[in-house]
Protein backbone atom coordinates (compact mmCIF):
# COMPACT_ATOMS: atom_id res chain seq x y z
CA UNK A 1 65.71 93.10 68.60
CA UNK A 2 67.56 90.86 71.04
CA UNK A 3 68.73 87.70 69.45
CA UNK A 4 66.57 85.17 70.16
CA UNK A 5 63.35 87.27 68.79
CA UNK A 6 66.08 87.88 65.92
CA UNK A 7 66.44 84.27 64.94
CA UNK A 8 62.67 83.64 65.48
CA UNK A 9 61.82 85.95 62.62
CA UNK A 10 64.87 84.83 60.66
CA UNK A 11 63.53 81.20 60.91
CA UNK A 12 59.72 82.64 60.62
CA UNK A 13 60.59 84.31 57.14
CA UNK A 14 62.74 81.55 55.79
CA UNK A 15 59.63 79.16 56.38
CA UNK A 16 57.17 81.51 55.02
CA UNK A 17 59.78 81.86 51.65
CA UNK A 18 60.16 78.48 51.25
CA UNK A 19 57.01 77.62 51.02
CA UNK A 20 56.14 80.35 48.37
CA UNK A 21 53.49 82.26 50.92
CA UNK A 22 55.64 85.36 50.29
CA UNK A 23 58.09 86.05 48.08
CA UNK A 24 61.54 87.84 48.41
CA UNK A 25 60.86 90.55 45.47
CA UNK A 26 58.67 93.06 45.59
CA UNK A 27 56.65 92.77 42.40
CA UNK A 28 54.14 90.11 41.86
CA UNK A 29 55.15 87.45 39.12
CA UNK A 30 52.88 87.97 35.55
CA UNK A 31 50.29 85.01 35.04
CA UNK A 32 50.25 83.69 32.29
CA UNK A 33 47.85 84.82 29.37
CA UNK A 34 46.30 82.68 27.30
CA UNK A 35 46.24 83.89 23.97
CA UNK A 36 44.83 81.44 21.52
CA UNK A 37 43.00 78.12 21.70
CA UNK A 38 42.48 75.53 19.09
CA UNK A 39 40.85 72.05 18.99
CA UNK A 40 41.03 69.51 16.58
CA UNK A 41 42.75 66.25 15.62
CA UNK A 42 45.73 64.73 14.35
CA UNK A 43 46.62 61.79 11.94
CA UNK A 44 49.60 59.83 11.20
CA UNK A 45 50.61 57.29 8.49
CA UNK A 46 52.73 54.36 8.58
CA UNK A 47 54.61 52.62 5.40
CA UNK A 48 55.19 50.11 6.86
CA UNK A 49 52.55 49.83 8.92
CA UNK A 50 53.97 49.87 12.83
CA UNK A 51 54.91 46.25 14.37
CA UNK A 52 56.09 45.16 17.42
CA UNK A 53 59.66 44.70 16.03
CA UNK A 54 61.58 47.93 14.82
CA UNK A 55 62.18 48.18 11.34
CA UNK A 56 62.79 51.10 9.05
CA UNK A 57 59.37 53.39 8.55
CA UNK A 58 57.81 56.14 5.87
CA UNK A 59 55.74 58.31 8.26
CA UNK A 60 53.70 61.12 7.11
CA UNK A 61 50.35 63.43 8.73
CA UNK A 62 49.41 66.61 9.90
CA UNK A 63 48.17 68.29 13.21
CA UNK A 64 44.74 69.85 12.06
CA UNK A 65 43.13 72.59 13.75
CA UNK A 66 39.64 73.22 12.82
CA UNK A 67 38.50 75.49 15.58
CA UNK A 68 40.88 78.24 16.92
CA UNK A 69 39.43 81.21 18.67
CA UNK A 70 41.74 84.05 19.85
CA UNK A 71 40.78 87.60 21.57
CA UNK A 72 44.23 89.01 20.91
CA UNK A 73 44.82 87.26 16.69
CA UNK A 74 41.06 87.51 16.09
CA UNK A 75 40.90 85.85 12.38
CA UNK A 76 43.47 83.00 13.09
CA UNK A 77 40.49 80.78 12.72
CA UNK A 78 42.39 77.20 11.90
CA UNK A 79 45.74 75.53 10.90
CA UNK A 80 47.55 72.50 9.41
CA UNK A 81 50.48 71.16 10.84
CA UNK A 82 51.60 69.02 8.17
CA UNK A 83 55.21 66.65 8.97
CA UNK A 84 56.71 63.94 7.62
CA UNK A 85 60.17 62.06 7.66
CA UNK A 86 61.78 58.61 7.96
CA UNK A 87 62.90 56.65 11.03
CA UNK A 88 62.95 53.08 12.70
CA UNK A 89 60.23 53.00 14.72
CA UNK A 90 57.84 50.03 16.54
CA UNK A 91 54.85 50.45 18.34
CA UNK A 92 56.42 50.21 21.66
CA UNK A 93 58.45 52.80 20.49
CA UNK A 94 55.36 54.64 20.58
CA UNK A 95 55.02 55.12 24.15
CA UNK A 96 58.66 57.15 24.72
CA UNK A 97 59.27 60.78 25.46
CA UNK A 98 60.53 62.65 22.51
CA UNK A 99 60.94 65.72 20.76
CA UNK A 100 60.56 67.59 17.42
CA UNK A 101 59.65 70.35 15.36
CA UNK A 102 56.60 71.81 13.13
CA UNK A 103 55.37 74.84 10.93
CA UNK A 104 51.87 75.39 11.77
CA UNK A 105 50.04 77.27 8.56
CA UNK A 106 47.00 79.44 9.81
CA UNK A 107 43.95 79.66 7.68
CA UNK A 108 44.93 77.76 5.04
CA UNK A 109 47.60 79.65 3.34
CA UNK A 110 51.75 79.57 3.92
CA UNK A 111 51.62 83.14 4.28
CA UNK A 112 50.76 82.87 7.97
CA UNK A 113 52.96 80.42 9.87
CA UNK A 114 54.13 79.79 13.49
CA UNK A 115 57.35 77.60 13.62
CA UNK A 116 57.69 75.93 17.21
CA UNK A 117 59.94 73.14 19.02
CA UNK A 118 58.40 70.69 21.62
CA UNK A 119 59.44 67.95 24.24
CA UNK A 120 56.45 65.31 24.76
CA UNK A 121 55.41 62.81 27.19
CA UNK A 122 53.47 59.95 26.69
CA UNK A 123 50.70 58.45 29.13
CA UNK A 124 48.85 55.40 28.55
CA UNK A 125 45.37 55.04 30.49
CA UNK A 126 43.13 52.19 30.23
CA UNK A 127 41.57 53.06 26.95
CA UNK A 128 43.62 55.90 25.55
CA UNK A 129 46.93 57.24 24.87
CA UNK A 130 47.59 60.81 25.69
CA UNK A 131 50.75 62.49 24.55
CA UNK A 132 51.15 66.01 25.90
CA UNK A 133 53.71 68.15 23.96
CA UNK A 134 55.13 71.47 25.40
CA UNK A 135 57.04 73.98 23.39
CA UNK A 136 57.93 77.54 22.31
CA UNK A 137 56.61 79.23 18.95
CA UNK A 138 60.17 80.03 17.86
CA UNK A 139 59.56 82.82 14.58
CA UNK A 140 55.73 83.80 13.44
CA UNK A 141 52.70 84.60 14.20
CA UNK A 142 52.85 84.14 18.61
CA UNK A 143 56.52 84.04 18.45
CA UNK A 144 57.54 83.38 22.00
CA UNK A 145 54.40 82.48 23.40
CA UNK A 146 54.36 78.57 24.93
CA UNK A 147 52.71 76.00 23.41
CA UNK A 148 50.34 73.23 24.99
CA UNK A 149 48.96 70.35 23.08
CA UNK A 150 47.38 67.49 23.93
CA UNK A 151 46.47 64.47 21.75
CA UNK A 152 44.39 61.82 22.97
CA UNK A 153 43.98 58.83 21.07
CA UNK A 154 42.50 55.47 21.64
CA UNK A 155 44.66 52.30 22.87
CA UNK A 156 42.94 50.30 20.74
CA UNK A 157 44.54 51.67 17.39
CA UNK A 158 47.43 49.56 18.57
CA UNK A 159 45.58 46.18 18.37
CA UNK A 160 47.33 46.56 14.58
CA UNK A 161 50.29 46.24 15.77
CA UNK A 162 49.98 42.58 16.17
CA UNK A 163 47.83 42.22 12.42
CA UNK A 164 49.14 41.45 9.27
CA UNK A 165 50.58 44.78 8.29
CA UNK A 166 50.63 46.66 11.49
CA UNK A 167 49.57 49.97 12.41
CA UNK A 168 49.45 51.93 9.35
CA UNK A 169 47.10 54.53 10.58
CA UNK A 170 47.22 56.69 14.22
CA UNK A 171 44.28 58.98 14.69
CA UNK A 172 42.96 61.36 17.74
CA UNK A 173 41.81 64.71 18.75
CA UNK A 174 44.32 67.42 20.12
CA UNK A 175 43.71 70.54 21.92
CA UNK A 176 46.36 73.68 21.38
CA UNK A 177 46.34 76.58 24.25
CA UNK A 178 49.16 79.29 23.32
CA UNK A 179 50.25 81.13 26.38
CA UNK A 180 52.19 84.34 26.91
């Protein structure tokens, strides 16, 4: 190959690389599998309910999942995803990135669990809120697969926030997908 035709396909196969139309390794990369789904909703308490103004909260809910179906755990059918803790906390505050942790307990026993950590991101639309958590199932049942939630809940829960006692209830649905 004389050098010019050289760095013609040298430049050629850089492009096509960089732009992912072929890839350097042989082997195709795995898609991803999805290997449960769930819907449902979540619900969170406030004592005291959530102001404007931080101050030192009670929380306390769970992530409920009333519909699950799954080719590959066939009679994981639902789960609660109860949490709780302290914090300082405002209803702004509401609207940050964060992260955390949860035991999910499959058809209603602690028998069958799934423990995973999350980040989450928070998007406000018009008339909604919509945090979208992503995560790893760390030990039990999926261990390893990725977790996907979404909770969509409506902006005007945080009208409270400006009443006598605050927010002292957040409610919405969620959808789970576990990939793998």
């Amino acid at each position: 190959m004389s050098r010019p035709t050289r760095w013609i396909a040298v430049c050629l196969t850089t492009a096509l690389v960089s732009t992912g139309l072929i890839a350097l390794t042989g082997a195709p990369a795995a898609a991803a599998t999805t290997i449960i789904r769930c819907v449902g909703s979540v619900d969170v308490k406030y004592s005291p309910g959530l102001t404007n103004q931080e101050q030192q909260i009670e929380f306390s809910g769970a992530d409920h999942a009333t519909m699950c179906a799954s080719q590959v755990f066939p009679n994981l059918r639902n789960f609660e995803g109860p949490f709780r803790g302290t914090g300082t906390e405002s209803c702004p505050g509401r609207f940050d990135p964060g992260a955390g942790s949860e035991t999910l307990f499959w058809n209603g026993t602690t028998n069958l669990t799934s423990f995973w950590q999350y980040t989450y991101s928070v998007q406000r639309t018009d008339d909604s809120v919509i945090y979208t958590a992503t995560g790893r199932v760390t030990s039990g049942i999926a261990a390893g697969a990725v977790i996907h939630q979404q909770i969509v809940e409506p902006l005007s829960d945080f009208d409270a926030c400006t009443q006598p006692g605050g927010m002292q209830l957040q409610e919405g649905r969620s959808s789970w997908v576990f990939v793998a």
